[in-house]
PDB file of N, CA and C in Angstrom:
ATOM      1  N   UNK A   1     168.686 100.401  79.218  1.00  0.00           N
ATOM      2  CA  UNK A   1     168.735 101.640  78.468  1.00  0.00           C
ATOM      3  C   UNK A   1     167.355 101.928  77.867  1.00  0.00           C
ATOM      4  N   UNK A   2     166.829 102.757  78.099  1.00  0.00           N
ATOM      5  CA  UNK A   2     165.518 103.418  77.364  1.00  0.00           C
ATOM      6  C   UNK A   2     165.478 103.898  76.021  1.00  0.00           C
ATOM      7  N   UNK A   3     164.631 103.316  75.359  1.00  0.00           N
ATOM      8  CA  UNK A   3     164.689 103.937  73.710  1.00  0.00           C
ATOM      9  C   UNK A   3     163.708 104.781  73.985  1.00  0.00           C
ATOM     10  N   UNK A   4     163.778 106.033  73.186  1.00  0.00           N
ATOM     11  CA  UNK A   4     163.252 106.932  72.529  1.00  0.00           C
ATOM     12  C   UNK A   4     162.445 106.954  71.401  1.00  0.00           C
ATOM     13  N   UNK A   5     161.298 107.581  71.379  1.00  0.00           N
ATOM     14  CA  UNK A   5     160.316 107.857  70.113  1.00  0.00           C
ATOM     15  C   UNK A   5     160.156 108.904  70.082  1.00  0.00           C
ATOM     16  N   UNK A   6     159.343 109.362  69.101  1.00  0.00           N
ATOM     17  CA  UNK A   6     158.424 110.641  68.678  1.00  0.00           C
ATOM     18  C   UNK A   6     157.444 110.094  67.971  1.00  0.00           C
ATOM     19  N   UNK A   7     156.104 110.763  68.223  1.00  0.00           N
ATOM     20  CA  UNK A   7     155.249 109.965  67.382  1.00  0.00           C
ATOM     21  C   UNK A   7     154.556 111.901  66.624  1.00  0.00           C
ATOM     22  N   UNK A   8     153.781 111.866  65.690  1.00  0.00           N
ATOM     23  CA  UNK A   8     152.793 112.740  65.033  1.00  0.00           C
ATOM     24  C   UNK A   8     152.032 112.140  65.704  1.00  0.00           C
ATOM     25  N   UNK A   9     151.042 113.292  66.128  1.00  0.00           N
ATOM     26  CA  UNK A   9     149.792 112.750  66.235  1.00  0.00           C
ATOM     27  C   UNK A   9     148.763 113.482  65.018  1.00  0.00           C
ATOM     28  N   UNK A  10     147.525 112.823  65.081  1.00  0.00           N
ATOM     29  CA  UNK A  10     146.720 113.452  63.649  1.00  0.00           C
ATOM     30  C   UNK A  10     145.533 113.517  64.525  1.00  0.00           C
ATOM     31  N   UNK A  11     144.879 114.461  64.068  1.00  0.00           N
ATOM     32  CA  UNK A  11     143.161 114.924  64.532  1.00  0.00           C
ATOM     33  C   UNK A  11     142.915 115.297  65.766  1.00  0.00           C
ATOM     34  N   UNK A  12     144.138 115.978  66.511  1.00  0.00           N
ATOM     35  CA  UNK A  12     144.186 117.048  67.944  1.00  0.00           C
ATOM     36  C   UNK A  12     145.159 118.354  68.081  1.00  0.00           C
ATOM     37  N   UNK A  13     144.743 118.758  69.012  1.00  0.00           N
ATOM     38  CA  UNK A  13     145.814 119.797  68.999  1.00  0.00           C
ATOM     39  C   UNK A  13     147.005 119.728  69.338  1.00  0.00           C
ATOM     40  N   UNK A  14     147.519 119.040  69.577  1.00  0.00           N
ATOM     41  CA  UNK A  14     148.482 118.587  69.599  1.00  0.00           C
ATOM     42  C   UNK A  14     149.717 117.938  68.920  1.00  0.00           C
ATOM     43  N   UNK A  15     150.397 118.452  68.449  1.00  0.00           N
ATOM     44  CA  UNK A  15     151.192 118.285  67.111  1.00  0.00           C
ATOM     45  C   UNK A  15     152.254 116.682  67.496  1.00  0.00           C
ATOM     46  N   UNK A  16     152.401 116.312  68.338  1.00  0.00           N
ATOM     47  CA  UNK A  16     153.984 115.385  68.343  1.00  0.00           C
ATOM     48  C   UNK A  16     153.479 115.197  70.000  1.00  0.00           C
ATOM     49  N   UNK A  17     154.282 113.090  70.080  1.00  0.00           N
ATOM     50  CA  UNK A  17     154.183 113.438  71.367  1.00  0.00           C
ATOM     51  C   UNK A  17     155.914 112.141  71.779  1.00  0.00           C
ATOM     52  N   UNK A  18     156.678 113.029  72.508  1.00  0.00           N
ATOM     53  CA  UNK A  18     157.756 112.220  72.447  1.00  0.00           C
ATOM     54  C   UNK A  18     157.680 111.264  73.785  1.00  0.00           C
ATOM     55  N   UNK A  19     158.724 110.283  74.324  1.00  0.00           N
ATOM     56  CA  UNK A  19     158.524 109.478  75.087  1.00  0.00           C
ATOM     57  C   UNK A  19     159.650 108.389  74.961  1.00  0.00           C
ATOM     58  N   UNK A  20     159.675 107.446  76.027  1.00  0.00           N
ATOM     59  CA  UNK A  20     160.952 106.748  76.073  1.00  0.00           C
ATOM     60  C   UNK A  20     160.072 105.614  76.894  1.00  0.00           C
ATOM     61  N   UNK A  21     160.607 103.854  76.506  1.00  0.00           N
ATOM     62  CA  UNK A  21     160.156 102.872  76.978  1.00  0.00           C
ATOM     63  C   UNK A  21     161.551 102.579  77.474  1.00  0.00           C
ATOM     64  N   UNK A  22     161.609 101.933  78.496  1.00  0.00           N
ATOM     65  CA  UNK A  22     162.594 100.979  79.251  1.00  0.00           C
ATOM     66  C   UNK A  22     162.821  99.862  79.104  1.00  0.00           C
ATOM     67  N   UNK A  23     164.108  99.349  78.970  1.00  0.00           N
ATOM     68  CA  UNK A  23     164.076  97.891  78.924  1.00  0.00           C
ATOM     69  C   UNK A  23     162.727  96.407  79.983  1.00  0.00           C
ATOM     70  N   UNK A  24     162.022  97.418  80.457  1.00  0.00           N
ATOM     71  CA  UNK A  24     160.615  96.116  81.055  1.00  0.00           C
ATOM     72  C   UNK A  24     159.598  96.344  80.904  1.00  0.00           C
ATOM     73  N   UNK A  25     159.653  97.463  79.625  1.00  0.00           N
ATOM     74  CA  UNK A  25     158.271  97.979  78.949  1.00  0.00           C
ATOM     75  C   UNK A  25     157.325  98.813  79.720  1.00  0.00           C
ATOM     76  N   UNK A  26     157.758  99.510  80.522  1.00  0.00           N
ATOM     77  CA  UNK A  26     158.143 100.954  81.108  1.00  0.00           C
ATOM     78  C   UNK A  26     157.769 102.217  80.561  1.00  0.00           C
ATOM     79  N   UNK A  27     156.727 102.873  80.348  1.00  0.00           N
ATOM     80  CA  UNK A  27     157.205 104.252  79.349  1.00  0.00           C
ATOM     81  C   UNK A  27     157.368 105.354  80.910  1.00  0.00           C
ATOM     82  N   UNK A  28     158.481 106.554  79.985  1.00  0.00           N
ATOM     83  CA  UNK A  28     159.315 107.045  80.774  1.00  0.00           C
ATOM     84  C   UNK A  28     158.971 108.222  80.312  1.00  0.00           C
ATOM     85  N   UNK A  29     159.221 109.611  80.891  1.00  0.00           N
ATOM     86  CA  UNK A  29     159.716 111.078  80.077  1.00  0.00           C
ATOM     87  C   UNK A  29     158.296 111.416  79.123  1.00  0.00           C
ATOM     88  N   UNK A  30     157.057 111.211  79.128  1.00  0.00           N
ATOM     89  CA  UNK A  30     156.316 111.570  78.565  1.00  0.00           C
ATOM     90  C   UNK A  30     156.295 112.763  78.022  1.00  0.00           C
ATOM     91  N   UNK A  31     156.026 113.908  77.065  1.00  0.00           N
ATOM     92  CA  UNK A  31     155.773 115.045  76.476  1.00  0.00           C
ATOM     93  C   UNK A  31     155.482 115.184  75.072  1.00  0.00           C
ATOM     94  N   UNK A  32     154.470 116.393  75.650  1.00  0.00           N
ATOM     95  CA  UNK A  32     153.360 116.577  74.138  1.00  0.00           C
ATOM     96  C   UNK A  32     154.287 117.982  73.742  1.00  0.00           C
ATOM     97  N   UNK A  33     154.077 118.105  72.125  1.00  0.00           N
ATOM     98  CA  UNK A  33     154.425 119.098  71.404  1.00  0.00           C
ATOM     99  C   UNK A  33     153.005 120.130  71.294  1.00  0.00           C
ATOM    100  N   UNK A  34     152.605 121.203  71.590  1.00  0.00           N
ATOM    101  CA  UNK A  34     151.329 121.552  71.317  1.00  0.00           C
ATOM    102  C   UNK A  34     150.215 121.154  72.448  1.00  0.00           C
ATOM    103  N   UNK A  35     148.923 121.687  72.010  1.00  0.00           N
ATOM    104  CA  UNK A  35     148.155 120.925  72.734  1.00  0.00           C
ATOM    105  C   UNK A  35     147.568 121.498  74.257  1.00  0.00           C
ATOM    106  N   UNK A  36     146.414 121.054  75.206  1.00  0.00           N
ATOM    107  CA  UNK A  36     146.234 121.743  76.225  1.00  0.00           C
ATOM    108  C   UNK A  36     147.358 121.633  77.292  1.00  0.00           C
ATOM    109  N   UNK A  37     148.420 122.685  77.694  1.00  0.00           N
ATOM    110  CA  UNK A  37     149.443 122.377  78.159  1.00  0.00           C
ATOM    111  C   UNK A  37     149.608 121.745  79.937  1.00  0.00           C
ATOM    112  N   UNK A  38     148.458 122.136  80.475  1.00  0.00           N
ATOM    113  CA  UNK A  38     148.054 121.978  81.792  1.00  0.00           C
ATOM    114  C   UNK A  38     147.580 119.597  82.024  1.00  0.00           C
ATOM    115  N   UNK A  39     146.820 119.844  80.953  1.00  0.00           N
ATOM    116  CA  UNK A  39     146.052 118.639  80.887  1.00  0.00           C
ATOM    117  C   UNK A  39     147.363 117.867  80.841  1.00  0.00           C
ATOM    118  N   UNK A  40     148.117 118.192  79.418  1.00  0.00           N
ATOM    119  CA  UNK A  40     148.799 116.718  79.049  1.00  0.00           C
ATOM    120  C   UNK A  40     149.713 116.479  79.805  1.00  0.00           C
ATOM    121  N   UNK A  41     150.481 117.354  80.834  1.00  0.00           N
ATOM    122  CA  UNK A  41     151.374 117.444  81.825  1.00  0.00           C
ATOM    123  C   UNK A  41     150.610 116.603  82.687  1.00  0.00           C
ATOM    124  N   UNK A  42     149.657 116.848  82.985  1.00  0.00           N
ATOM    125  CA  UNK A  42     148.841 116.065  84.450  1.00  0.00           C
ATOM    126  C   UNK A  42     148.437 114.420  83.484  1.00  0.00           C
ATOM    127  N   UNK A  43     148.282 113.959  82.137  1.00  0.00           N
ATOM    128  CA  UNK A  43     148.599 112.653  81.679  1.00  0.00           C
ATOM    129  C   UNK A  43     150.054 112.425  81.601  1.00  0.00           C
ATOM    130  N   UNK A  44     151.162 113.406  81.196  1.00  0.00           N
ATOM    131  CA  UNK A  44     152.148 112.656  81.069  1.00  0.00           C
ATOM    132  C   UNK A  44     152.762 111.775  82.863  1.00  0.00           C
ATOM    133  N   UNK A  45     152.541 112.912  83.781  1.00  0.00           N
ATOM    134  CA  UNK A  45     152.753 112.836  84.940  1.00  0.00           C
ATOM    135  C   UNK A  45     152.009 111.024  85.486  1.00  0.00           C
ATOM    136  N   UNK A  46     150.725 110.793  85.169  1.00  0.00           N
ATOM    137  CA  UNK A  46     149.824 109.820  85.438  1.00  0.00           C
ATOM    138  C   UNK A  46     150.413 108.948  85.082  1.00  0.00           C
ATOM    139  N   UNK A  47     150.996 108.578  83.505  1.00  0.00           N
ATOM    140  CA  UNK A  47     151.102 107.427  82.919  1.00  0.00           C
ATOM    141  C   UNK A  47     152.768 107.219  83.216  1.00  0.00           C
ATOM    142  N   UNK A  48     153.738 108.109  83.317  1.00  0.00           N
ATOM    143  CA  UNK A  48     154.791 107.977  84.190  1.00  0.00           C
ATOM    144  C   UNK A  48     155.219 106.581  85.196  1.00  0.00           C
ATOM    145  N   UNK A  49     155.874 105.448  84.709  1.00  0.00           N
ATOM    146  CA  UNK A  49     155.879 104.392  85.036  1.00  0.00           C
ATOM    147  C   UNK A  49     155.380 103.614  85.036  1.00  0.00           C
ATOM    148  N   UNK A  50     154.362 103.535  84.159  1.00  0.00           N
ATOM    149  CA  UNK A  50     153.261 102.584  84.087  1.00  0.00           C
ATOM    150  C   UNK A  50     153.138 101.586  82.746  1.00  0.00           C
ATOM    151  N   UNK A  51     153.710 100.054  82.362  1.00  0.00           N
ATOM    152  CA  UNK A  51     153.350  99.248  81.631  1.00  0.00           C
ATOM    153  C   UNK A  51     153.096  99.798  80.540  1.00  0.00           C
ATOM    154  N   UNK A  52     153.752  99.851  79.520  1.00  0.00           N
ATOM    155  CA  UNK A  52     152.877 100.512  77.833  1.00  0.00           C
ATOM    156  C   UNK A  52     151.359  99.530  77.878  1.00  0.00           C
ATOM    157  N   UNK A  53     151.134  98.542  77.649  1.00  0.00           N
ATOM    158  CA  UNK A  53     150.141  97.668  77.396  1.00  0.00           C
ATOM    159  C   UNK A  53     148.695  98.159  78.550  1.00  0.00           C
ATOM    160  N   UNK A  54     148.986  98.353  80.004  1.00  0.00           N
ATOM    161  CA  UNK A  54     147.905  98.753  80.672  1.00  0.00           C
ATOM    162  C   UNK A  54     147.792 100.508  79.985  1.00  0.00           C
ATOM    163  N   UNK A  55     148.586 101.373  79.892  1.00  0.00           N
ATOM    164  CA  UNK A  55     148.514 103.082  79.199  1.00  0.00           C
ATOM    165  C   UNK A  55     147.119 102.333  77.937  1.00  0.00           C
ATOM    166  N   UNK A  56     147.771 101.805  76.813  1.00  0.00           N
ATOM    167  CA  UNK A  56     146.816 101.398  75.384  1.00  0.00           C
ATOM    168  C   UNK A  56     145.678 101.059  76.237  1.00  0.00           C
ATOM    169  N   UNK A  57     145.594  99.963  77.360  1.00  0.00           N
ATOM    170  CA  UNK A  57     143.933 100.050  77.283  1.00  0.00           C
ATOM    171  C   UNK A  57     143.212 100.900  78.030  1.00  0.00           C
ATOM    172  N   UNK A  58     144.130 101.533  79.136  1.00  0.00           N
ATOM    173  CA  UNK A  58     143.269 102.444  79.987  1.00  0.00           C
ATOM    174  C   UNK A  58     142.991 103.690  78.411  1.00  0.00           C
ATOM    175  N   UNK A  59     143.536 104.268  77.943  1.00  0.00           N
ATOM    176  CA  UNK A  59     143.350 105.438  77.015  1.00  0.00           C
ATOM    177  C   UNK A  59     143.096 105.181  75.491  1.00  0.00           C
ATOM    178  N   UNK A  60     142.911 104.042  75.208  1.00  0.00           N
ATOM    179  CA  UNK A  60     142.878 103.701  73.824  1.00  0.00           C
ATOM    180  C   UNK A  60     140.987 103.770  73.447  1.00  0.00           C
ATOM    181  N   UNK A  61     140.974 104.724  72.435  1.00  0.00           N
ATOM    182  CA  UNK A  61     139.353 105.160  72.141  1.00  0.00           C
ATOM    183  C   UNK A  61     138.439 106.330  73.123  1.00  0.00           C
ATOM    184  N   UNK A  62     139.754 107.151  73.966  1.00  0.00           N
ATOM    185  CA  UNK A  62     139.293 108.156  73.935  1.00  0.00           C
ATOM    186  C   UNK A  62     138.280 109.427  73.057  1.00  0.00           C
ATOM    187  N   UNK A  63     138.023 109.943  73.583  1.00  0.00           N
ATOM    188  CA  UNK A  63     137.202 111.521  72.007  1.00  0.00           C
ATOM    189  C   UNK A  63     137.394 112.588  73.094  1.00  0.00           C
ATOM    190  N   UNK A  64     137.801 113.420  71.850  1.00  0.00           N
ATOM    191  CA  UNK A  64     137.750 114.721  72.432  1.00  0.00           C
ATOM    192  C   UNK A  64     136.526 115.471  71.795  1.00  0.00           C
ATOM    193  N   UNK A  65     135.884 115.652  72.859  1.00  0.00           N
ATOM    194  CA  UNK A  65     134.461 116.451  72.057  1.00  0.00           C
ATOM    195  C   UNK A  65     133.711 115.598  70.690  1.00  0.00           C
ATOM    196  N   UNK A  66     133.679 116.134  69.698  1.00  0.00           N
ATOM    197  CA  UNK A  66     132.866 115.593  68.270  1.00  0.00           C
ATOM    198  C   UNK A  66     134.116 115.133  67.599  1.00  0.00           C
ATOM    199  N   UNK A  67     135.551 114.759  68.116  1.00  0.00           N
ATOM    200  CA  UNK A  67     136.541 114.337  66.951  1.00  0.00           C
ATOM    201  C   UNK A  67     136.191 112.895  67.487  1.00  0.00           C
ATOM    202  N   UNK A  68     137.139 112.278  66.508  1.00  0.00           N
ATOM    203  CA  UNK A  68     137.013 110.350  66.689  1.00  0.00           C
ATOM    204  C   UNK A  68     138.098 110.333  67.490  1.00  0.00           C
ATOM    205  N   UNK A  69     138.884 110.888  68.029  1.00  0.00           N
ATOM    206  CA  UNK A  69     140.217 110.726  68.834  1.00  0.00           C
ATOM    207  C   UNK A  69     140.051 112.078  70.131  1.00  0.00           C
ATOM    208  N   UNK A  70     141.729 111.845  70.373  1.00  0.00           N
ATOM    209  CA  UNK A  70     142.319 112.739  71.744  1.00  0.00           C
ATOM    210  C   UNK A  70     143.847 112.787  71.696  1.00  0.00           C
ATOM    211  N   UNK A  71     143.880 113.570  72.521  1.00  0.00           N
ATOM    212  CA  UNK A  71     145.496 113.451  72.699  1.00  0.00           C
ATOM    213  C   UNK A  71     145.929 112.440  73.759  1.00  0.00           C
ATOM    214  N   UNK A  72     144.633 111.896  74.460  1.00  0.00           N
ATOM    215  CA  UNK A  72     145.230 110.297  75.229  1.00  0.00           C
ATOM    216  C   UNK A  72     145.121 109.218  74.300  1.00  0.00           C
ATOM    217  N   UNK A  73     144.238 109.274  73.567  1.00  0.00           N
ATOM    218  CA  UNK A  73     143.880 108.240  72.235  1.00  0.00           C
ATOM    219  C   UNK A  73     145.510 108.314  71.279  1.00  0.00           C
ATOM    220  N   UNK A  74     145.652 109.427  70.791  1.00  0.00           N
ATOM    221  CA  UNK A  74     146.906 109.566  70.035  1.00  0.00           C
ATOM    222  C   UNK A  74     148.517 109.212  70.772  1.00  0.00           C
ATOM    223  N   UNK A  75     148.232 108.788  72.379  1.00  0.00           N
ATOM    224  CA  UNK A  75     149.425 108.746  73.032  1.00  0.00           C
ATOM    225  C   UNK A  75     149.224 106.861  72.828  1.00  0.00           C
ATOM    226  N   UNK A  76     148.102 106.445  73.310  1.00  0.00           N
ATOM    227  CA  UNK A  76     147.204 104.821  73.165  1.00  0.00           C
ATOM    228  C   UNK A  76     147.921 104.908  71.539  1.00  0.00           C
ATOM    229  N   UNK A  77     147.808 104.979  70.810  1.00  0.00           N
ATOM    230  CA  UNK A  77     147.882 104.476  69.054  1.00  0.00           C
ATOM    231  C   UNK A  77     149.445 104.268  69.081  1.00  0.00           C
ATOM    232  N   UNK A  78     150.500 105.979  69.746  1.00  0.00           N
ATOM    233  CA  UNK A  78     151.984 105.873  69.176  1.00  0.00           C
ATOM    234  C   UNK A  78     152.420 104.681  70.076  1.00  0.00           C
ATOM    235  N   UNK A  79     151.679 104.150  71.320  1.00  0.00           N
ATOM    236  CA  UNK A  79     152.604 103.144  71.910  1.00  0.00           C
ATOM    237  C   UNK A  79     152.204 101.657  71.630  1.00  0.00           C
ATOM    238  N   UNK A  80     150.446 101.867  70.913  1.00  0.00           N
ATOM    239  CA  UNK A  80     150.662 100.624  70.167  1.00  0.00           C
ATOM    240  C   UNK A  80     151.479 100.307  68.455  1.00  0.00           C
ATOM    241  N   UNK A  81     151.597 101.709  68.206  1.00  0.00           N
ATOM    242  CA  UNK A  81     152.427 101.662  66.912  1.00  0.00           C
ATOM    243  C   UNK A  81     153.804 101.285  66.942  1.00  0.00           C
ATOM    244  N   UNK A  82     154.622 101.697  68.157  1.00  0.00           N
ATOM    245  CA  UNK A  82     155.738 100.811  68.804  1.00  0.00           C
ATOM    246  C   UNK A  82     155.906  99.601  68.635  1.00  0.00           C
ATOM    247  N   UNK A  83     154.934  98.892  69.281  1.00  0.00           N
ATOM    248  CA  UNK A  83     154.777  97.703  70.081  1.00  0.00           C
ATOM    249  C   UNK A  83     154.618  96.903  68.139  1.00  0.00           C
ATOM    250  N   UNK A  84     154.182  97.757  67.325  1.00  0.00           N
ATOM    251  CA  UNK A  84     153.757  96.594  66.163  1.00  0.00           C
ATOM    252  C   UNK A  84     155.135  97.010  65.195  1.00  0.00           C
ATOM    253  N   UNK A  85     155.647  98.123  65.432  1.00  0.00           N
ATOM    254  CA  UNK A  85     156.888  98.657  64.280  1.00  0.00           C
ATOM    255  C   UNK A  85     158.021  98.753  64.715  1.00  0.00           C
ATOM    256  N   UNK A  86     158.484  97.513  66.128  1.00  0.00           N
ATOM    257  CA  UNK A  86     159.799  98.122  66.653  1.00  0.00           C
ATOM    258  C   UNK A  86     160.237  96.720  66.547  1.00  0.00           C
ATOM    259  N   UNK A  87     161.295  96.177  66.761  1.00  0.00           N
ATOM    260  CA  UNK A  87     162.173  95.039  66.619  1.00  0.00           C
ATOM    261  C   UNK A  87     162.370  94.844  67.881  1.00  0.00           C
ATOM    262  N   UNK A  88     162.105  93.873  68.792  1.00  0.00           N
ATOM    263  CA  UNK A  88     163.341  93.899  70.074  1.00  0.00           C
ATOM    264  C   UNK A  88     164.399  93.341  69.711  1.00  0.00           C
ATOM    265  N   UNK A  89     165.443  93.642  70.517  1.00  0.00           N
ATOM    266  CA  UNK A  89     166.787  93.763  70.155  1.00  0.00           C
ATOM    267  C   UNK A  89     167.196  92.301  71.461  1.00  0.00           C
ATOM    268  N   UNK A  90     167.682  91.297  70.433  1.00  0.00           N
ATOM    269  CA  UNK A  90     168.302  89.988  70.705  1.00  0.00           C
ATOM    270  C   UNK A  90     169.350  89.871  71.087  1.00  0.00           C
TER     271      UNK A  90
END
């Protein structure tokens, strides 16, 4: 069964980005709230089955232009914020 998140993101255009991990650490269903709508479709599409842990390092410390972040950086943070604020279930 796949759990569900939503994360805020802070310092893009992009307001929220929801998503679902799978029981083998899997992220699933990617989508941004806001944001360049063309781009994040063609990342959610990319990262679509792919390991949470390889997503954080391929995209983790992205910039968009002169900000300290991105909306791949802010997708890198909510799935390491998961990985440090979720319980697995025993």
């Amino acid at each position: 069964m796949n759990r569900k998140f939503s994360y805020i993101t802070h310092g893009t255009c992009s307001q929220k980005i929801h998503f679902e991990i799978d029981e083998n650490d899997v992220v699933r269903n990617v989508s941004f709230e806001g944001g360049c709508n063309g781009n994040l479709q063609g990342l959610s599409r990319l990262v679509e089955g792919m390991k949470r842990e390889d997503i954080i390092a391929r995209l983790q410390g992205i910039r968009c232009g002169f900000k300290p972040t991105s909306c791949p950086d802010q997708f890198s943070r909510a799935l390491a914020y998961v990985s440090e604020n979720t319980q697995e279930e025993s």
